[in-house]
PDB file of N, CA and C in Angstrom:
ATOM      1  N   UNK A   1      79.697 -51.786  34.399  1.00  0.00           N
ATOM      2  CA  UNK A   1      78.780 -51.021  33.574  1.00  0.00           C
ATOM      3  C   UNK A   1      77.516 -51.856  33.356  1.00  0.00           C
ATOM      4  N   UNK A   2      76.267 -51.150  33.466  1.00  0.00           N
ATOM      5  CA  UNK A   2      75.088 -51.924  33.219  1.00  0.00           C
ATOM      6  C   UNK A   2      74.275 -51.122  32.061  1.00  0.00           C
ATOM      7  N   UNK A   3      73.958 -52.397  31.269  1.00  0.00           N
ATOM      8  CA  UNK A   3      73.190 -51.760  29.767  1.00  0.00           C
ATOM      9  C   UNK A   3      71.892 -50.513  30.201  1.00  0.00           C
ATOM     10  N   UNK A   4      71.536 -49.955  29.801  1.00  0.00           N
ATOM     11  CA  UNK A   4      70.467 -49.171  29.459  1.00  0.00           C
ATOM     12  C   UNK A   4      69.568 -49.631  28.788  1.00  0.00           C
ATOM     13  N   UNK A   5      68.315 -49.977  29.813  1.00  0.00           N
ATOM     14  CA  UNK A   5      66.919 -50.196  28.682  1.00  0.00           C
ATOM     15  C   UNK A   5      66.346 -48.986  28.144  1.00  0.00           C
ATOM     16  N   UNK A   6      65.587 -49.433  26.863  1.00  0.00           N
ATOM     17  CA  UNK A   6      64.777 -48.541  26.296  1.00  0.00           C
ATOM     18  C   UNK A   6      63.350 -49.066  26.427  1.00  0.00           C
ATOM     19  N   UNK A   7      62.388 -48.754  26.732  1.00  0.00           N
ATOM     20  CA  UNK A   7      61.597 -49.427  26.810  1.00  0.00           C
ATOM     21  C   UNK A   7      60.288 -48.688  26.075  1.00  0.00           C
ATOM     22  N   UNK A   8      59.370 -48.790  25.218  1.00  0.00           N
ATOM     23  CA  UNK A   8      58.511 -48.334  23.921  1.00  0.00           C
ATOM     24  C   UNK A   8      57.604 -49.341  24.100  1.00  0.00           C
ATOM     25  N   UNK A   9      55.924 -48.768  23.789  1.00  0.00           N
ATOM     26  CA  UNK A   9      55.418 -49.550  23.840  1.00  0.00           C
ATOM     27  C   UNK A   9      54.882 -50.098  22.221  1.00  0.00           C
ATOM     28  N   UNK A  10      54.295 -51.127  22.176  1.00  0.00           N
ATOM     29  CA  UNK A  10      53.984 -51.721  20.655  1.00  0.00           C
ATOM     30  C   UNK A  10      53.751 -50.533  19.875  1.00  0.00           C
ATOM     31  N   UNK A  11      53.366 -49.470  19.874  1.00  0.00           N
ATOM     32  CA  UNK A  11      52.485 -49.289  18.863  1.00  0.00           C
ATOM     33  C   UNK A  11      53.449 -48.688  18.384  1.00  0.00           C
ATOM     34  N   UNK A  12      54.672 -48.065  19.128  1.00  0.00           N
ATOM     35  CA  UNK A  12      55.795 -47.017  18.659  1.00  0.00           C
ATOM     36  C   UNK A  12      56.605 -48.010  18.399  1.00  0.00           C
ATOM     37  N   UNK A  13      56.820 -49.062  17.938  1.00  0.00           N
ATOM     38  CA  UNK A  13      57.721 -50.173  17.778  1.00  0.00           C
ATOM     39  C   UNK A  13      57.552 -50.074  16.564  1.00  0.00           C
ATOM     40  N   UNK A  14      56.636 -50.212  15.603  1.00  0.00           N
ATOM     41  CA  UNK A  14      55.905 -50.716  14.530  1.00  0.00           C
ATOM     42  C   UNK A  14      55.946 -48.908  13.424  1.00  0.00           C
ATOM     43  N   UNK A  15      56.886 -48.184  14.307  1.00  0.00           N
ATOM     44  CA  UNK A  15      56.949 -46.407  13.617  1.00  0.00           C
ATOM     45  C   UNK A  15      58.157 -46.215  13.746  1.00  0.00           C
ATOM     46  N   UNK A  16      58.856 -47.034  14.424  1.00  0.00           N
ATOM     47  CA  UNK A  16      60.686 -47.047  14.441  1.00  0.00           C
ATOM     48  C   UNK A  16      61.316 -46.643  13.307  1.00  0.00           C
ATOM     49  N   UNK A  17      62.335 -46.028  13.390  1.00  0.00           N
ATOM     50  CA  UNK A  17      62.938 -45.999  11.854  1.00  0.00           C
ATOM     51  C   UNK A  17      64.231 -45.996  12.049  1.00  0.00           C
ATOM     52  N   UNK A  18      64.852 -45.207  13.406  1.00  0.00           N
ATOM     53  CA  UNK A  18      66.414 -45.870  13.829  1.00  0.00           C
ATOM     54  C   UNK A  18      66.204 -45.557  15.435  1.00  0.00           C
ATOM     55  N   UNK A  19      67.585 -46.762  15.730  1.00  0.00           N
ATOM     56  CA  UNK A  19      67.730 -46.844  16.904  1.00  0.00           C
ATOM     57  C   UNK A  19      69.188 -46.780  17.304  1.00  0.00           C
ATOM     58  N   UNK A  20      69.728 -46.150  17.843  1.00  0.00           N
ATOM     59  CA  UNK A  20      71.277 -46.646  17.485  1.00  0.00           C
ATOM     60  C   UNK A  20      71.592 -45.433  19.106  1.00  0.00           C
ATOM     61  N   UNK A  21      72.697 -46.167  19.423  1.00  0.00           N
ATOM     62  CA  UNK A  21      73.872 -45.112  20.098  1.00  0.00           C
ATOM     63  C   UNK A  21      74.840 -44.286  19.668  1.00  0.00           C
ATOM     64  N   UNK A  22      75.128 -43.294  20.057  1.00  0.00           N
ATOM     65  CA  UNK A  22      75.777 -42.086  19.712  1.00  0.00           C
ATOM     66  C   UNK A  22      77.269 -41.972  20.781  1.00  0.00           C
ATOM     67  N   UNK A  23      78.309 -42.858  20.586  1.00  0.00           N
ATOM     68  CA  UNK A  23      78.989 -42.620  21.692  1.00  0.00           C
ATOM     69  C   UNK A  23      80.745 -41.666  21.477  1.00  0.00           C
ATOM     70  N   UNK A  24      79.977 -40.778  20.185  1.00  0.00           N
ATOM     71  CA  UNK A  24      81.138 -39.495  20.317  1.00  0.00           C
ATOM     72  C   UNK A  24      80.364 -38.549  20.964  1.00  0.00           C
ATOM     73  N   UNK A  25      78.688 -38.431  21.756  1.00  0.00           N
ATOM     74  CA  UNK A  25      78.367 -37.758  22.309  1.00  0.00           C
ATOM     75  C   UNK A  25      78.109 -37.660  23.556  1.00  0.00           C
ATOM     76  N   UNK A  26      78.822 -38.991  24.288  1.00  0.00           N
ATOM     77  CA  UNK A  26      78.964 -39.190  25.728  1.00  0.00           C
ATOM     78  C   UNK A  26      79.635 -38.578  26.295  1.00  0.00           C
ATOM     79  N   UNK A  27      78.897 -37.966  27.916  1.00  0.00           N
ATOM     80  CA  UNK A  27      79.425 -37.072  28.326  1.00  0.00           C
ATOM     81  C   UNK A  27      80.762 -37.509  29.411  1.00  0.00           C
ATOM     82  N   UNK A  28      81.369 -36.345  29.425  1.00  0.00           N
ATOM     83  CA  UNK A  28      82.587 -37.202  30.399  1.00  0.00           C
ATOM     84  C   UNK A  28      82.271 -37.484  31.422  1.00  0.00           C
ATOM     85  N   UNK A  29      83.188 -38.041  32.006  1.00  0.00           N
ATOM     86  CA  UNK A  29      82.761 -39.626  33.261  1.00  0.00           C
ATOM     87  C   UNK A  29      81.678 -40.008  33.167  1.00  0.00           C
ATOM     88  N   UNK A  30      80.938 -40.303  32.501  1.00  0.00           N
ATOM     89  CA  UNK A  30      80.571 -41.203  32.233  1.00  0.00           C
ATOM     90  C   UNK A  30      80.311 -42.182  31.695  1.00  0.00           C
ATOM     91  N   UNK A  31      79.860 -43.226  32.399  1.00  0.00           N
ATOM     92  CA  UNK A  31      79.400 -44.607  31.554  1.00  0.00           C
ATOM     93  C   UNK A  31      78.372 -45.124  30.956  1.00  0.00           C
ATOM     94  N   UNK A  32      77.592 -43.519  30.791  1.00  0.00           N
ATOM     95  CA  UNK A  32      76.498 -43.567  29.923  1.00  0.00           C
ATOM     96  C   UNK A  32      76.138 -43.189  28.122  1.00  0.00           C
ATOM     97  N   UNK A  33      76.038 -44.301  27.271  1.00  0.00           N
ATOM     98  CA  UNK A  33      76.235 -43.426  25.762  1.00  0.00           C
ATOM     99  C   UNK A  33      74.362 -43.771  25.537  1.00  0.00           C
ATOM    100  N   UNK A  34      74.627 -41.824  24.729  1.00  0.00           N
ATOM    101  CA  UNK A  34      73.588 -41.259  24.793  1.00  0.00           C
ATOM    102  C   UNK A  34      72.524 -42.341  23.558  1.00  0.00           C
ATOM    103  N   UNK A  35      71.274 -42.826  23.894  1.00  0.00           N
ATOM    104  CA  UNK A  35      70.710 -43.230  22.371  1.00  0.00           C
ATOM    105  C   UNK A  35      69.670 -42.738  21.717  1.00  0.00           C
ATOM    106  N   UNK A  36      70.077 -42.242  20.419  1.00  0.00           N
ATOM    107  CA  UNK A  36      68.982 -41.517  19.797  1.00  0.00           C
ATOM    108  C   UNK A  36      67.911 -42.742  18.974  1.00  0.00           C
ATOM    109  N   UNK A  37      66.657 -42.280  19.030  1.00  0.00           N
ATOM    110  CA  UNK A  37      65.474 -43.133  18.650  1.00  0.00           C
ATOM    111  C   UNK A  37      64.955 -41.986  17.482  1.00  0.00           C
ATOM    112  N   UNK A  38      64.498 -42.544  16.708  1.00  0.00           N
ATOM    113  CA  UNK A  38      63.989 -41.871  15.588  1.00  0.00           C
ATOM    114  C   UNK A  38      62.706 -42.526  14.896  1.00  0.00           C
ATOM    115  N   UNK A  39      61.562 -42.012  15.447  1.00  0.00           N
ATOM    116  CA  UNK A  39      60.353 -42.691  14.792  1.00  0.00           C
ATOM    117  C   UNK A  39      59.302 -42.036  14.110  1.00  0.00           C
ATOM    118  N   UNK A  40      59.069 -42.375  13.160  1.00  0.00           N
ATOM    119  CA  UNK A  40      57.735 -41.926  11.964  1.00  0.00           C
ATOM    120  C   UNK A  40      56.640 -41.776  12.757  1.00  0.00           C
ATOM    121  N   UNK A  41      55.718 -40.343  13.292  1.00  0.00           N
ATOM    122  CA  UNK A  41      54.570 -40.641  13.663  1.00  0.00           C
ATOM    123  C   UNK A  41      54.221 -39.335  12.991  1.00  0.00           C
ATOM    124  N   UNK A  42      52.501 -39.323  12.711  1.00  0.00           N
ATOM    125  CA  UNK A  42      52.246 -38.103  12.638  1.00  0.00           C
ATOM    126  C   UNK A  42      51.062 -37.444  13.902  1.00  0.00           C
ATOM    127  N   UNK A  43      50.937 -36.125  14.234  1.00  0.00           N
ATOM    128  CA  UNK A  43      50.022 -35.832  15.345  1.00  0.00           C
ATOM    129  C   UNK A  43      48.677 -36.274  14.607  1.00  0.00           C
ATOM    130  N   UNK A  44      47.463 -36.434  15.307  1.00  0.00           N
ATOM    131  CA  UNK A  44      46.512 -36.534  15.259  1.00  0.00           C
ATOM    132  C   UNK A  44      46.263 -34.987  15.264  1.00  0.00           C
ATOM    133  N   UNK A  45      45.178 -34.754  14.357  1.00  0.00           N
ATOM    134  CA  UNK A  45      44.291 -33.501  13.883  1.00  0.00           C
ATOM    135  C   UNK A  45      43.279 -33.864  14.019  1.00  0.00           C
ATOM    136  N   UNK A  46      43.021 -32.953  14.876  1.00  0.00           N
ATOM    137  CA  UNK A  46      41.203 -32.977  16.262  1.00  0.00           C
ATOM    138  C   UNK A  46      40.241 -32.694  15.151  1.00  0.00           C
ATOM    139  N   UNK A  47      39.292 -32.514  14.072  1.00  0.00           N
ATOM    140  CA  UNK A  47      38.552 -31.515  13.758  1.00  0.00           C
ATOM    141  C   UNK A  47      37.867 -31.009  14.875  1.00  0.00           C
ATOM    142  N   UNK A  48      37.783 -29.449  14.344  1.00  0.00           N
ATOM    143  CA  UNK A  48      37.247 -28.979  15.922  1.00  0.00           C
ATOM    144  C   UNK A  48      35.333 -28.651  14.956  1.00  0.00           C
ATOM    145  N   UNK A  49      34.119 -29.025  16.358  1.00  0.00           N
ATOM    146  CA  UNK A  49      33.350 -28.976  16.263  1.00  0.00           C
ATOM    147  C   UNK A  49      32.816 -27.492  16.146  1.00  0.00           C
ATOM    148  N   UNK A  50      32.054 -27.234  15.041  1.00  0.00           N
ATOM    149  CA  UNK A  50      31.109 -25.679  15.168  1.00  0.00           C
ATOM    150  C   UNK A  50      30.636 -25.568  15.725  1.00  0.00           C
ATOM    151  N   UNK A  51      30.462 -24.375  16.529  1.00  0.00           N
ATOM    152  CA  UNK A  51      29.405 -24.620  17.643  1.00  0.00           C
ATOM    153  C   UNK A  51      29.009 -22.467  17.137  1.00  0.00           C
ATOM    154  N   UNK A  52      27.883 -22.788  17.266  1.00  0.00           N
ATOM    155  CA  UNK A  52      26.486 -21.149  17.470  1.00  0.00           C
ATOM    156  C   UNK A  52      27.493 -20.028  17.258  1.00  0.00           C
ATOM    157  N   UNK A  53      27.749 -18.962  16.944  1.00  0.00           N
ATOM    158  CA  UNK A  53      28.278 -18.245  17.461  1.00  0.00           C
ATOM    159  C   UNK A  53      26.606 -17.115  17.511  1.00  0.00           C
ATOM    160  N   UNK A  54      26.701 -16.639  19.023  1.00  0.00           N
ATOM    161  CA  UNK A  54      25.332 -15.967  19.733  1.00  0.00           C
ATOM    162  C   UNK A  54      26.125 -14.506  19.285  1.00  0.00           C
ATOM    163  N   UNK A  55      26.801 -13.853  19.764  1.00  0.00           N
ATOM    164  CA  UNK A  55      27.038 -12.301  18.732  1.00  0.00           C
ATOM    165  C   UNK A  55      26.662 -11.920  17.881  1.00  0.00           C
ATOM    166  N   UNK A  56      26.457 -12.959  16.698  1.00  0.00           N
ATOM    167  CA  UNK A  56      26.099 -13.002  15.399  1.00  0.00           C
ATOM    168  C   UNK A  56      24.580 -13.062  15.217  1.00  0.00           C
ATOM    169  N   UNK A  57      23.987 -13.684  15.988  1.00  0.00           N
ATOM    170  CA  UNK A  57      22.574 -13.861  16.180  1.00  0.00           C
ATOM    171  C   UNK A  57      21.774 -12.752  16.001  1.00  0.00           C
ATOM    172  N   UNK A  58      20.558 -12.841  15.314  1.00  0.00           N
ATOM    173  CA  UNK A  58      19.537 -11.112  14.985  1.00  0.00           C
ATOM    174  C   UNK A  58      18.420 -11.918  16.149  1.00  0.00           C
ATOM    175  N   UNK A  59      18.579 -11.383  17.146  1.00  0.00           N
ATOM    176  CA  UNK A  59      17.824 -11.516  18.539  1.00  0.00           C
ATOM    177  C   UNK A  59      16.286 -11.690  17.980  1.00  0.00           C
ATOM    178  N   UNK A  60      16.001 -10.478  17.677  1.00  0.00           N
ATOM    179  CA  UNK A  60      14.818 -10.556  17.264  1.00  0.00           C
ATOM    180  C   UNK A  60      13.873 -11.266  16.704  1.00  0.00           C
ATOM    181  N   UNK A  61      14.715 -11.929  15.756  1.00  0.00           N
ATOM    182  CA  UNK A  61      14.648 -12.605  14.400  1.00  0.00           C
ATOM    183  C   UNK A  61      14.072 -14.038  15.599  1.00  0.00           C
ATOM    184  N   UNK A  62      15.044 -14.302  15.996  1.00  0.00           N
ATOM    185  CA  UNK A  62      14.959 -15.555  16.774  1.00  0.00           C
ATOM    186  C   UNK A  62      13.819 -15.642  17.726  1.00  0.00           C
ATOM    187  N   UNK A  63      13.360 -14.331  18.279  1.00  0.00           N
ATOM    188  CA  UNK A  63      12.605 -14.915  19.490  1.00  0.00           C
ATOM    189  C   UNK A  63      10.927 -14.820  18.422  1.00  0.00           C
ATOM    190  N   UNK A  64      11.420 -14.015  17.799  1.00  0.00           N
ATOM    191  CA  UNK A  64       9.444 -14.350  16.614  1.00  0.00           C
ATOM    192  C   UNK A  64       9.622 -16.178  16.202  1.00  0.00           C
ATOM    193  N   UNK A  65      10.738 -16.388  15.892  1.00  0.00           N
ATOM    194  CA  UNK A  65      10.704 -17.834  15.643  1.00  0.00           C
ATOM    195  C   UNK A  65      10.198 -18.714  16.128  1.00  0.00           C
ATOM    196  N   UNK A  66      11.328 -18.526  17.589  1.00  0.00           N
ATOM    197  CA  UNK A  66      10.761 -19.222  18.748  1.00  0.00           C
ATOM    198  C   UNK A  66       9.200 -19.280  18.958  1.00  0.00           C
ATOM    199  N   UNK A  67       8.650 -18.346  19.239  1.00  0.00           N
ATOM    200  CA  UNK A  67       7.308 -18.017  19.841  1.00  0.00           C
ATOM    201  C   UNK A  67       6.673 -18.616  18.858  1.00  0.00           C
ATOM    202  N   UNK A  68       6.843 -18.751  17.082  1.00  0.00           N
ATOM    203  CA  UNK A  68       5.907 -19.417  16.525  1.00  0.00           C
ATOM    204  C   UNK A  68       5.764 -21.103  16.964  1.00  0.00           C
ATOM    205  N   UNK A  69       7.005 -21.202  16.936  1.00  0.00           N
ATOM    206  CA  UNK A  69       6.914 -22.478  17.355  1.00  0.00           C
ATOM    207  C   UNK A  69       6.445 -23.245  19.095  1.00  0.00           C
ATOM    208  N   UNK A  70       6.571 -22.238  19.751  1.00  0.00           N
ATOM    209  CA  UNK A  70       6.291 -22.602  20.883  1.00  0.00           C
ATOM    210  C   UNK A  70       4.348 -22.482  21.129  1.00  0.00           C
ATOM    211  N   UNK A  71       4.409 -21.961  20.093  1.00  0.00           N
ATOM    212  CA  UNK A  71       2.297 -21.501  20.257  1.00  0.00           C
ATOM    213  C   UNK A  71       1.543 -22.696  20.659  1.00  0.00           C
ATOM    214  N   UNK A  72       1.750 -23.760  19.449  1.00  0.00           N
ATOM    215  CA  UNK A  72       1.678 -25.287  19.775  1.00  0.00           C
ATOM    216  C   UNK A  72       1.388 -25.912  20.543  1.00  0.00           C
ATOM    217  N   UNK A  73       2.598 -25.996  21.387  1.00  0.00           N
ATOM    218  CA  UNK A  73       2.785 -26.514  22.382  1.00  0.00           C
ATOM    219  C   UNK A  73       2.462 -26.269  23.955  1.00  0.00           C
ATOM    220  N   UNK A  74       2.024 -27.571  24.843  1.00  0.00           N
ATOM    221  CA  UNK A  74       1.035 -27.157  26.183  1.00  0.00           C
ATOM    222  C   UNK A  74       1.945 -27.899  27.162  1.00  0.00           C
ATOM    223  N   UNK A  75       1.647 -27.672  27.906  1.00  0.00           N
ATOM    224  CA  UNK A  75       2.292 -28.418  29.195  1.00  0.00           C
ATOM    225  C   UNK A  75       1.821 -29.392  29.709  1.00  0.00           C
ATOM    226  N   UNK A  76       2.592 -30.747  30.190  1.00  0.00           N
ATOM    227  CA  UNK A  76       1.381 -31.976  30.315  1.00  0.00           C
ATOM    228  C   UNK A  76       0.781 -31.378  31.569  1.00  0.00           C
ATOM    229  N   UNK A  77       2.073 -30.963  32.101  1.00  0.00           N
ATOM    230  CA  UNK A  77       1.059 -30.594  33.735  1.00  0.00           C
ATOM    231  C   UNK A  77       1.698 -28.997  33.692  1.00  0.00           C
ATOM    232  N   UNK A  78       1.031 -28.422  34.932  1.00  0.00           N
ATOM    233  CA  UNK A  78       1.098 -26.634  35.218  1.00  0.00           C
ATOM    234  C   UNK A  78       2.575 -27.260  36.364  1.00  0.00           C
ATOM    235  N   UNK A  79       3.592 -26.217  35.700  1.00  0.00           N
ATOM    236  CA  UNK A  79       4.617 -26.289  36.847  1.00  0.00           C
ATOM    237  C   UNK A  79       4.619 -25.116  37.859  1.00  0.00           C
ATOM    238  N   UNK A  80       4.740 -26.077  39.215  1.00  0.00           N
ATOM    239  CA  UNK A  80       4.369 -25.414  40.580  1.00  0.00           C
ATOM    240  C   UNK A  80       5.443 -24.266  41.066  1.00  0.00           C
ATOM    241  N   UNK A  81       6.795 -24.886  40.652  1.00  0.00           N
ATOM    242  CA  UNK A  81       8.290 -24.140  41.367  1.00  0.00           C
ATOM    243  C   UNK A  81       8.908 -24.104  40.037  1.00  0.00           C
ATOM    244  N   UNK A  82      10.156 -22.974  40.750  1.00  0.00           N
ATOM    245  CA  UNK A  82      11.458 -22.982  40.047  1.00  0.00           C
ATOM    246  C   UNK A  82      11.954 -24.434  40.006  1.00  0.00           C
ATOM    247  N   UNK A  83      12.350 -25.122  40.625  1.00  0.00           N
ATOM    248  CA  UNK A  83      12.713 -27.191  40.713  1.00  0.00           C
ATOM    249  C   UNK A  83      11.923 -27.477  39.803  1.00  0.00           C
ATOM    250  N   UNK A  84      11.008 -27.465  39.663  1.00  0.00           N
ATOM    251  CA  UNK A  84      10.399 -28.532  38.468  1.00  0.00           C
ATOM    252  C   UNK A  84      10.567 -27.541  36.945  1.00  0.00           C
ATOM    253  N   UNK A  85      10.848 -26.716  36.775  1.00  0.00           N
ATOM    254  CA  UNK A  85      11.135 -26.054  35.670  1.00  0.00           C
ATOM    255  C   UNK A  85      12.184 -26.239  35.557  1.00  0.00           C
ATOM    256  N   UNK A  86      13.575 -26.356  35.942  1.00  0.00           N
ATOM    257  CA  UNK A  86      14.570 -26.535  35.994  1.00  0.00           C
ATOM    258  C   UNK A  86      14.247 -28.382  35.098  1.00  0.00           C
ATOM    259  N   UNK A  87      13.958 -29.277  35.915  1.00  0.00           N
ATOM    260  CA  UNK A  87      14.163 -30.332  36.137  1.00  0.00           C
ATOM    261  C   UNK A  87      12.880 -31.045  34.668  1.00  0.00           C
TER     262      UNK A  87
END
């Protein structure tokens, strides 16, 4: 018979809370007893980021906005193509 490693890395070492074998739950023929691990963790909770919701948006509203703010503003140079507008 050869032992069974368990192998965990540090950080789940340090959240252990039992370790033990269970060997009224070994199955027959074998020479394997089952081991239950039992460790304290909790999940990580993502906050999830807000992001626009556009459905909601009064179109209208927005593009008078826009346009005030865009009055302003000039172009350093006249763009020639679709590529440099993009880019």
């Amino acid at each position: 018979m050869r032992p069974n490693n368990v192998f965990m890395s540090d950080v789940l070492c340090n959240t252990t809370v039992k370790c033990a074998i269970v060997p009224e739950e070994q199955p027959a023929r074998s020479d394997h007893l089952p081991i239950v691990i039992i460790i304290d963790v909790e999940p990580v909770v993502k906050a999830e980021v807000p992001r626009p919701n556009f459905r909601v948006t009064n179109w209208n509203k927005f593009r008078m906005v826009l346009a005030d703010r865009l009055v302003g503003l000039e172009p350093e140079e006249p763009l020639c193509s679709e590529g440099e507008f993009y880019r």
